[in-house]
N, C-alpha and C. Protein backbone atom coordinates (compact mmCIF):
# COMPACT_ATOMS: atom_id res chain seq x y z
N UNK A 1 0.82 -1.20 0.00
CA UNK A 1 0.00 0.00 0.00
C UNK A 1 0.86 1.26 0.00
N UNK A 2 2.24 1.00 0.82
CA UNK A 2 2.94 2.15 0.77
C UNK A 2 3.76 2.51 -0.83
N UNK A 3 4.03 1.34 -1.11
CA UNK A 3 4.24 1.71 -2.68
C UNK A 3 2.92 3.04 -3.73
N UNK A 4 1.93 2.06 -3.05
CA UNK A 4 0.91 2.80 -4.39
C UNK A 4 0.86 4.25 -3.71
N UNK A 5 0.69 4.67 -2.39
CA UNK A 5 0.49 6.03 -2.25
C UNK A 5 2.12 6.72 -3.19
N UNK A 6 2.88 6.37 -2.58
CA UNK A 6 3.90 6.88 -3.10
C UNK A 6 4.31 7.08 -4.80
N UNK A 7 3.54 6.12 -5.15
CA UNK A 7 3.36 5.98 -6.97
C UNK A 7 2.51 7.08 -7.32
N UNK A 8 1.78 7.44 -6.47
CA UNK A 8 0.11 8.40 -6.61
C UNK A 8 1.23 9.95 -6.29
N UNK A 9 1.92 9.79 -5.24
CA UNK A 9 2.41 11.33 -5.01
C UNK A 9 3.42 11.58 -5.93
N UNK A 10 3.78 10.60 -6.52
CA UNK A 10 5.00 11.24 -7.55
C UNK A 10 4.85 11.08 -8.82
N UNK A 11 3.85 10.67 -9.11
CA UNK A 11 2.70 11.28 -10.13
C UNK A 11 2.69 12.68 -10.59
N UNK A 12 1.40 12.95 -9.09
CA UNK A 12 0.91 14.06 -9.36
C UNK A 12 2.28 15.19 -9.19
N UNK A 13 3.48 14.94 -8.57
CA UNK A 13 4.20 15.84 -8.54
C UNK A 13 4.70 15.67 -9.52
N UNK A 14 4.82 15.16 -10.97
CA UNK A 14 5.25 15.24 -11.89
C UNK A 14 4.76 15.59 -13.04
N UNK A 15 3.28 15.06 -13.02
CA UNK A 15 2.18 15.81 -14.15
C UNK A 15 1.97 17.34 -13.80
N UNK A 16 1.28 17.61 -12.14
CA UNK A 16 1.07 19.07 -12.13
C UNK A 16 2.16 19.94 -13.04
N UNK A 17 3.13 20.16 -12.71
CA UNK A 17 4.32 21.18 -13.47
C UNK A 17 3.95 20.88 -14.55
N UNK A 18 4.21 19.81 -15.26
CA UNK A 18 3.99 19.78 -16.48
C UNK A 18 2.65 20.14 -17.29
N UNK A 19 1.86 19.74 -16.78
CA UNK A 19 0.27 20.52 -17.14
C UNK A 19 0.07 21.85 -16.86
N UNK A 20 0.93 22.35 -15.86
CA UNK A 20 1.04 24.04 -15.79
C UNK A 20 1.89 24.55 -17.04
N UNK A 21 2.77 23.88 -17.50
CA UNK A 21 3.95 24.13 -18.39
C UNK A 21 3.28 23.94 -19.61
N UNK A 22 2.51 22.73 -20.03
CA UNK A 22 1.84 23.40 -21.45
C UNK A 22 0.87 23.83 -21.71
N UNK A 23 0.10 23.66 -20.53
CA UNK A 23 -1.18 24.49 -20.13
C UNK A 23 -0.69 26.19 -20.94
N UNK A 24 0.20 26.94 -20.13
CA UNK A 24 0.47 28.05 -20.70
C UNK A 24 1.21 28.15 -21.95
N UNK A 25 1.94 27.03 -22.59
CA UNK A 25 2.55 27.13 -24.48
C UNK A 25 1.17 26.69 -25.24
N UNK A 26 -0.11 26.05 -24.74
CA UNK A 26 -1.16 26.01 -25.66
C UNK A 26 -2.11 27.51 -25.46
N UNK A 27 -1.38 28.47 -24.91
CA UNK A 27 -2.05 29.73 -25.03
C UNK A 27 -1.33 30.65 -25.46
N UNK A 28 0.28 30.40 -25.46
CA UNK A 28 1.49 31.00 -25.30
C UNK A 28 2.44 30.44 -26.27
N UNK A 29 2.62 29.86 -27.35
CA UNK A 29 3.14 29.21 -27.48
C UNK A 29 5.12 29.10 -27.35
N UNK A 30 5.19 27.97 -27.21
CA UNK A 30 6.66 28.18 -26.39
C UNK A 30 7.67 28.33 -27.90
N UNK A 31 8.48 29.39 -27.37
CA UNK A 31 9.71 29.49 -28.80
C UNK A 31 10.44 27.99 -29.76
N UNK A 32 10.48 28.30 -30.78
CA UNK A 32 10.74 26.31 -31.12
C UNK A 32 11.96 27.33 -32.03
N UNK A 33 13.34 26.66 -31.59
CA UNK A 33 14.14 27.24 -32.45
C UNK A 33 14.16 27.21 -34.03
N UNK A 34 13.72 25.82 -34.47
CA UNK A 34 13.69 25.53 -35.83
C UNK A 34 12.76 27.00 -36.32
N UNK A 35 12.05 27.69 -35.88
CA UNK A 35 11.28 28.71 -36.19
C UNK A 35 12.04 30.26 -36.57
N UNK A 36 12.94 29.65 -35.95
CA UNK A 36 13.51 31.39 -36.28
C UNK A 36 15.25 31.33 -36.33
N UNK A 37 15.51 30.38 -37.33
CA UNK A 37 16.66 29.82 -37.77
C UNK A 37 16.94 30.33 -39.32
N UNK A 38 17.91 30.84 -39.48
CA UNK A 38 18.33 31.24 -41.14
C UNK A 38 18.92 30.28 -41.64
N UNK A 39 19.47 30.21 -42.57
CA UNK A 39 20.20 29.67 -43.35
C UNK A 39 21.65 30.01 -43.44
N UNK A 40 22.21 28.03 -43.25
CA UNK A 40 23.76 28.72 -42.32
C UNK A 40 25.00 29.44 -42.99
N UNK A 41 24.12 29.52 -44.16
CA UNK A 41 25.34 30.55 -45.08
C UNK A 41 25.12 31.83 -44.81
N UNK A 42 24.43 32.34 -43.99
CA UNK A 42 23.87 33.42 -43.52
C UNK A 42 25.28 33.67 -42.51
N UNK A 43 25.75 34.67 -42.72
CA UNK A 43 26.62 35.32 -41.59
C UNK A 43 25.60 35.59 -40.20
N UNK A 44 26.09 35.48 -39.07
CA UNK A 44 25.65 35.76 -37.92
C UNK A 44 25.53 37.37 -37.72
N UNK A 45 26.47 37.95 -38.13
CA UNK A 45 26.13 39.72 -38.17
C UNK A 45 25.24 40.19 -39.31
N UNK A 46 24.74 38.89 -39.81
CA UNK A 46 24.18 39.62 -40.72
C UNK A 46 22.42 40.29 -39.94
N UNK A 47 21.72 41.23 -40.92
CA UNK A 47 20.66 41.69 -40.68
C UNK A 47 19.58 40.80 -40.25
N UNK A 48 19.21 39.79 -41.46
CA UNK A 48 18.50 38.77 -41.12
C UNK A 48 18.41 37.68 -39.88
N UNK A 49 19.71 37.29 -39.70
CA UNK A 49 19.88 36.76 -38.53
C UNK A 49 19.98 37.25 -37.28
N UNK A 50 19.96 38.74 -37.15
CA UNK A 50 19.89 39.56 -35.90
C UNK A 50 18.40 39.35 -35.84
N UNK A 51 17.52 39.53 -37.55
CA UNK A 51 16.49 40.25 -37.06
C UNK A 51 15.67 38.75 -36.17
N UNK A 52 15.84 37.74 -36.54
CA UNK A 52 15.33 36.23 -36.47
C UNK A 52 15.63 36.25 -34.58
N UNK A 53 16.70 36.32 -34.52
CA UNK A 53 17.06 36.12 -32.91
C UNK A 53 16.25 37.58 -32.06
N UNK A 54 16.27 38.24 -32.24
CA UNK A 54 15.02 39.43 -31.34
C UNK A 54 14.26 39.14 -31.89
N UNK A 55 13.38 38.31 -32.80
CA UNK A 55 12.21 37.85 -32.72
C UNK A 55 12.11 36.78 -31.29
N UNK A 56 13.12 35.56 -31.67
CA UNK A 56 12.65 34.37 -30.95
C UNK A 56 13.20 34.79 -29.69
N UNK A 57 14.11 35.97 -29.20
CA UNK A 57 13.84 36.39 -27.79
C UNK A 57 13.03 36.76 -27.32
N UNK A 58 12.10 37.87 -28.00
CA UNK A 58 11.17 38.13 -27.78
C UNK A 58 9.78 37.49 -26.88
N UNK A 59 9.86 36.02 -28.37
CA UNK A 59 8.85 35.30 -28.28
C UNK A 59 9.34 34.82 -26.72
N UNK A 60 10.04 34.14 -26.64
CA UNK A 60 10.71 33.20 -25.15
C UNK A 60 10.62 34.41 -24.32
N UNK A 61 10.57 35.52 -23.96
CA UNK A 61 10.09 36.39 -23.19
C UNK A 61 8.46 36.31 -22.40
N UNK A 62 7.96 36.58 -23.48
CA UNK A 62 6.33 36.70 -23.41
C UNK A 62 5.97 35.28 -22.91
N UNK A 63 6.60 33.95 -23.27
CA UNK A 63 5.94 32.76 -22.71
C UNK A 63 6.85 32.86 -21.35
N UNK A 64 7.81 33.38 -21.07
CA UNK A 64 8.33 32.57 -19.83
C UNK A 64 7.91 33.63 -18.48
N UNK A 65 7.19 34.94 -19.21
CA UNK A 65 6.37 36.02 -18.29
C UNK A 65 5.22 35.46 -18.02
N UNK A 66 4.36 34.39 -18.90
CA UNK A 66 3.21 33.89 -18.85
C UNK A 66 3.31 32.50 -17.35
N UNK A 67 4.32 32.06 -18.04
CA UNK A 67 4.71 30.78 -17.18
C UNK A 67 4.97 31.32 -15.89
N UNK A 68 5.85 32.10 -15.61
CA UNK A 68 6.20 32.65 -14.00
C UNK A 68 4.58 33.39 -13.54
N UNK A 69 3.62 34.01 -14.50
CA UNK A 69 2.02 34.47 -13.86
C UNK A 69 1.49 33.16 -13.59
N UNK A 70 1.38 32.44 -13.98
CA UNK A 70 1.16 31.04 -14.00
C UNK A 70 1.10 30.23 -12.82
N UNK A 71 2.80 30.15 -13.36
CA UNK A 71 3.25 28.69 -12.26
C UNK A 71 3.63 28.93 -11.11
N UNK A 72 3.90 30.15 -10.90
CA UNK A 72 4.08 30.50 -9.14
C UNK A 72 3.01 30.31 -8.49
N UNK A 73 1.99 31.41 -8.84
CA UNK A 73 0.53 31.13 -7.93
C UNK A 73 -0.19 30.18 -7.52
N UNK A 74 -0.27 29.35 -9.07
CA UNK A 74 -0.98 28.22 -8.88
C UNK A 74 -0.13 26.73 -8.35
N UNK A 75 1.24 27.07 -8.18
CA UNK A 75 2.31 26.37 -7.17
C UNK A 75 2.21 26.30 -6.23
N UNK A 76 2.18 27.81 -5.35
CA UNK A 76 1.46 28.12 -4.09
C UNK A 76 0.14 27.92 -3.71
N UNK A 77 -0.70 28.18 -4.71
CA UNK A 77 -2.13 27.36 -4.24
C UNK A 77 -2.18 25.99 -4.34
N UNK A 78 -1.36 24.90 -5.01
CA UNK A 78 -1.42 23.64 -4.81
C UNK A 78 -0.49 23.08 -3.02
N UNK A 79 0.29 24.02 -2.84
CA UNK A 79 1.24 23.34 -2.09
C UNK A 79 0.17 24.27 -0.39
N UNK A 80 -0.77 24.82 -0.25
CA UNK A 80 -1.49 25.20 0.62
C UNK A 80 -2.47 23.95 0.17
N UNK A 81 -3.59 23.85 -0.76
CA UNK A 81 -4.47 22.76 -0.94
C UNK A 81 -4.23 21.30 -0.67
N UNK A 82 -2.75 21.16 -1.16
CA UNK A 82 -2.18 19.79 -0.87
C UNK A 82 -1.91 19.52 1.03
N UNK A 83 -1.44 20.28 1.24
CA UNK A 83 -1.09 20.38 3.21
C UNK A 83 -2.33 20.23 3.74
N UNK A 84 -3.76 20.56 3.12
CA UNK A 84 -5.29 20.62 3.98
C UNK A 84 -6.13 19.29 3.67
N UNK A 85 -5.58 18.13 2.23
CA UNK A 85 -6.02 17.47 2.40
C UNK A 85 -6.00 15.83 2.75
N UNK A 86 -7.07 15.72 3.01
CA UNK A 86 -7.26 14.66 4.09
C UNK A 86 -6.61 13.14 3.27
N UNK A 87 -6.03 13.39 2.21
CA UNK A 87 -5.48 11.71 1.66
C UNK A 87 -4.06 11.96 1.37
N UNK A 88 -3.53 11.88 1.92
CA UNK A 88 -2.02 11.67 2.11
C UNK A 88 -1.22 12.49 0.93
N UNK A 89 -1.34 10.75 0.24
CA UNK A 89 -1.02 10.95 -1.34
C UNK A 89 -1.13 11.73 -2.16
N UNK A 90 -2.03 12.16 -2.18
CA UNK A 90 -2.47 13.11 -2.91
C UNK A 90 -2.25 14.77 -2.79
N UNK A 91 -2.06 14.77 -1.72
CA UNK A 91 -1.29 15.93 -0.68
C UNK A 91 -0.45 16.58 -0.83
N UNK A 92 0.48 15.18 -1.00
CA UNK A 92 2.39 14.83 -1.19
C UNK A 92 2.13 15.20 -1.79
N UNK A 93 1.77 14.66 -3.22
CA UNK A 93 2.18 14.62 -4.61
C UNK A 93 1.30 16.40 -5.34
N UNK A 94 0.72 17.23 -4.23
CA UNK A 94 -0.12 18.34 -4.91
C UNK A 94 1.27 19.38 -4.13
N UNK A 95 1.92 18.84 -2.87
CA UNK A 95 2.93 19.74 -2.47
C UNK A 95 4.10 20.09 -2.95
N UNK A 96 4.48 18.67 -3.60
CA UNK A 96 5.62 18.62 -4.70
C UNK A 96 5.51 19.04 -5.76
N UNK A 97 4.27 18.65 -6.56
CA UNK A 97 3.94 19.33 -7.73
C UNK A 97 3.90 21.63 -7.33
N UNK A 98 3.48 21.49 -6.29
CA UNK A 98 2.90 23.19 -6.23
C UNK A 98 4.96 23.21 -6.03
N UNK A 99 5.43 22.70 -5.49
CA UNK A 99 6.80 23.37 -5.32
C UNK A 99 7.72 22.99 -6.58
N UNK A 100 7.33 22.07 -7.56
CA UNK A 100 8.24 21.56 -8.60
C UNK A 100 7.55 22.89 -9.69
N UNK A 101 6.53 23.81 -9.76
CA UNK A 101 6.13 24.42 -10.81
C UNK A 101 6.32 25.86 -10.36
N UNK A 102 6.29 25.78 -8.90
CA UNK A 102 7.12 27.02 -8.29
C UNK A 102 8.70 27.48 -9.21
N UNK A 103 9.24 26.61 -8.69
CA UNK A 103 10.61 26.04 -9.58
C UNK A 103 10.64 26.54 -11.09
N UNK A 104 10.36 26.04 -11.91
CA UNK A 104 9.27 25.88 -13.07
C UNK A 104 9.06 27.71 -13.57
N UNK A 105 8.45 28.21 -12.86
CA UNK A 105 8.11 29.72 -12.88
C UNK A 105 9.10 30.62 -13.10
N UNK A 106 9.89 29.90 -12.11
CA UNK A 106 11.06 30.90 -11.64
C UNK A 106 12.51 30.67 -12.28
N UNK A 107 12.47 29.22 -12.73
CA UNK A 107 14.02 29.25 -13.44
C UNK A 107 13.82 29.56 -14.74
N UNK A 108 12.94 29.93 -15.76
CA UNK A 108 12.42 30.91 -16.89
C UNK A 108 12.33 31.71 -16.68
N UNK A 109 12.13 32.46 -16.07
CA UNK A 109 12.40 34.05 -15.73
C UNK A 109 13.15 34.64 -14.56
N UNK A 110 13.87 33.98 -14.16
CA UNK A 110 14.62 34.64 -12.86
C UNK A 110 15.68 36.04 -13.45
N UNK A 111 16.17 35.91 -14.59
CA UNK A 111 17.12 36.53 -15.34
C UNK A 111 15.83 37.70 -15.30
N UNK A 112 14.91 37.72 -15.64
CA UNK A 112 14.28 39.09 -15.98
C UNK A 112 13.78 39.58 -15.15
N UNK A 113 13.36 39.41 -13.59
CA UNK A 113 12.94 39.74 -12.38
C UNK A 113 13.40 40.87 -11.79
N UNK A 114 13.09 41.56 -11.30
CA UNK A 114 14.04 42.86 -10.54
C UNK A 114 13.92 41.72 -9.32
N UNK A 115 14.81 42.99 -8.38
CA UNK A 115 15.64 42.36 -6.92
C UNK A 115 14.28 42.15 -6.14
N UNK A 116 13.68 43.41 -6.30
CA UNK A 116 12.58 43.79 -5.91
C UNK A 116 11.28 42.47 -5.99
N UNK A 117 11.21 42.31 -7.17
CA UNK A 117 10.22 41.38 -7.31
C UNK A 117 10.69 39.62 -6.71
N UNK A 118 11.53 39.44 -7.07
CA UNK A 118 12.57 38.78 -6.62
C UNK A 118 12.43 37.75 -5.11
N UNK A 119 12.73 39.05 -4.35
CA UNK A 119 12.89 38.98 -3.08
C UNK A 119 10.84 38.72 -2.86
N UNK A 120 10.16 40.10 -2.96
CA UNK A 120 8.73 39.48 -2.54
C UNK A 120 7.79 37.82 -3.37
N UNK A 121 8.25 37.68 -4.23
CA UNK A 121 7.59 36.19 -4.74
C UNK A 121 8.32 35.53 -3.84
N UNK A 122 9.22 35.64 -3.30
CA UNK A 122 10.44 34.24 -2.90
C UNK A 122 9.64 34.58 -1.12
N UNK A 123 9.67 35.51 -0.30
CA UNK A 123 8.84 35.90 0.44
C UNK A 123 7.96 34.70 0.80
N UNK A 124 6.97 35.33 0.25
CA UNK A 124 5.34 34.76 -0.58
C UNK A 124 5.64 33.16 -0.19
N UNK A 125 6.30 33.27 -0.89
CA UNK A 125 6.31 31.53 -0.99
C UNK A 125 7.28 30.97 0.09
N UNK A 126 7.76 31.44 0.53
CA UNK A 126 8.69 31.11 2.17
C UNK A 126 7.76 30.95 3.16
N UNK A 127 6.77 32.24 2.98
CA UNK A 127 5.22 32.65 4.27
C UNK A 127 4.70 31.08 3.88
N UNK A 128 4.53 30.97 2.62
CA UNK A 128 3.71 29.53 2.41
C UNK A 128 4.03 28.75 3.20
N UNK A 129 5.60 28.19 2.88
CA UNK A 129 5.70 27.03 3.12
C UNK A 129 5.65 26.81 4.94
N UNK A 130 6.24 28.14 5.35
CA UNK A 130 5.93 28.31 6.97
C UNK A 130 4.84 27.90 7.66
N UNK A 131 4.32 28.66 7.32
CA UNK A 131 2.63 28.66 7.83
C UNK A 131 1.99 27.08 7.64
N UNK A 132 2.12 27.02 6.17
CA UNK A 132 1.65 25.39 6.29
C UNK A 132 2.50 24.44 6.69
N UNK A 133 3.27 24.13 6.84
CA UNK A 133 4.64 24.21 8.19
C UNK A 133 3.86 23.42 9.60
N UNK A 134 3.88 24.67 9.71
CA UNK A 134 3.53 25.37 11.39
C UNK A 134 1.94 24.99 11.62
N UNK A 135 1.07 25.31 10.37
CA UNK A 135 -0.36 25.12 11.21
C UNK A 135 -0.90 23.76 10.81
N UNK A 136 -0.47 23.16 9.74
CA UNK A 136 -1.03 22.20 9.46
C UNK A 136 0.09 20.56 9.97
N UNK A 137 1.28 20.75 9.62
CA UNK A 137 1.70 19.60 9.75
C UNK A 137 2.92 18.71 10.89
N UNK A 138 2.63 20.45 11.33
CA UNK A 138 3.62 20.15 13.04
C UNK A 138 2.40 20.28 14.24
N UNK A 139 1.30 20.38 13.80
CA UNK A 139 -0.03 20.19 14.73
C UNK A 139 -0.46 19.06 14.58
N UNK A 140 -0.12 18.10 13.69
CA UNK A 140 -0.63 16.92 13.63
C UNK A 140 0.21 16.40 14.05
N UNK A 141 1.55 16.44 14.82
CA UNK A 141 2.63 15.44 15.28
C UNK A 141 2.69 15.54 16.56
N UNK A 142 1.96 17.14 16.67
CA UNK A 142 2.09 17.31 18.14
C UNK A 142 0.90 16.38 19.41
């Protein structure tokens, strides 16, 4: 039995992220290099190939701003929902998932973040993990 819960939590901690992750490229779609590739006789200083690469930065901008609106929040709301409920497994695997898409959010855009923003998401999600910590899972040991 301890196998299957554990099969069930590392599951869901492995689908959630990932269903957050193309959840937002089927609205967003994610940069595909073959898309904005010249032709390799193309000099690299050349015009065309500048203009191709600030496109597909661009594009990888806008999805990985989507992904961090995304996958933080709804990271933090899985990893609070997962700590309140009553089946173990499912818990685990919604706490890991909310902290594997946390992750997820943030290593796509950490480069573009101010200090500022930075510091309060990371906050945010510290208060999380505290609190549900503290009220939910060191009250049940006590």
């Amino acid at each position: 039995m301890l196998a299957k819960k554990f099969a069930l939590a590392f599951g869901i901690a492995v689908v959630f992220p990932a269903m957050l992750h193309y959840g937002v490229a089927t609205f967003t779609p994610e940069p595909r290099w073959q898309d904005y590739t010249v032709s390799p006789l193309i000099d690299h200083d050349s015009t065309e190939y500048q203009k191709k690469e600030a496109e597909r930065r661009a594009a990888e901008h806008v999805f990985e701003r989507h992904l961090f609106a995304v996958a933080v929040p709804l990271g933090l709301l899985a990893i609070i929902v997962g700590a309140f409920l009553p089946t173990q497994a499912i818990g685990t695997g919604l706490m890991f998932g909310g902290i594997f898409s946390v992750c997820d959010g943030y290593f796509n855009y950490w480069a573009e973040l101010s200090a500022q923003l930075k510091f309060l998401s990371l906050l945010a999600a510290f208060v999380v993990l505290i609190v549900v910590g503290y009220r939910r899972i060191e009250k049940k040991e006590i």
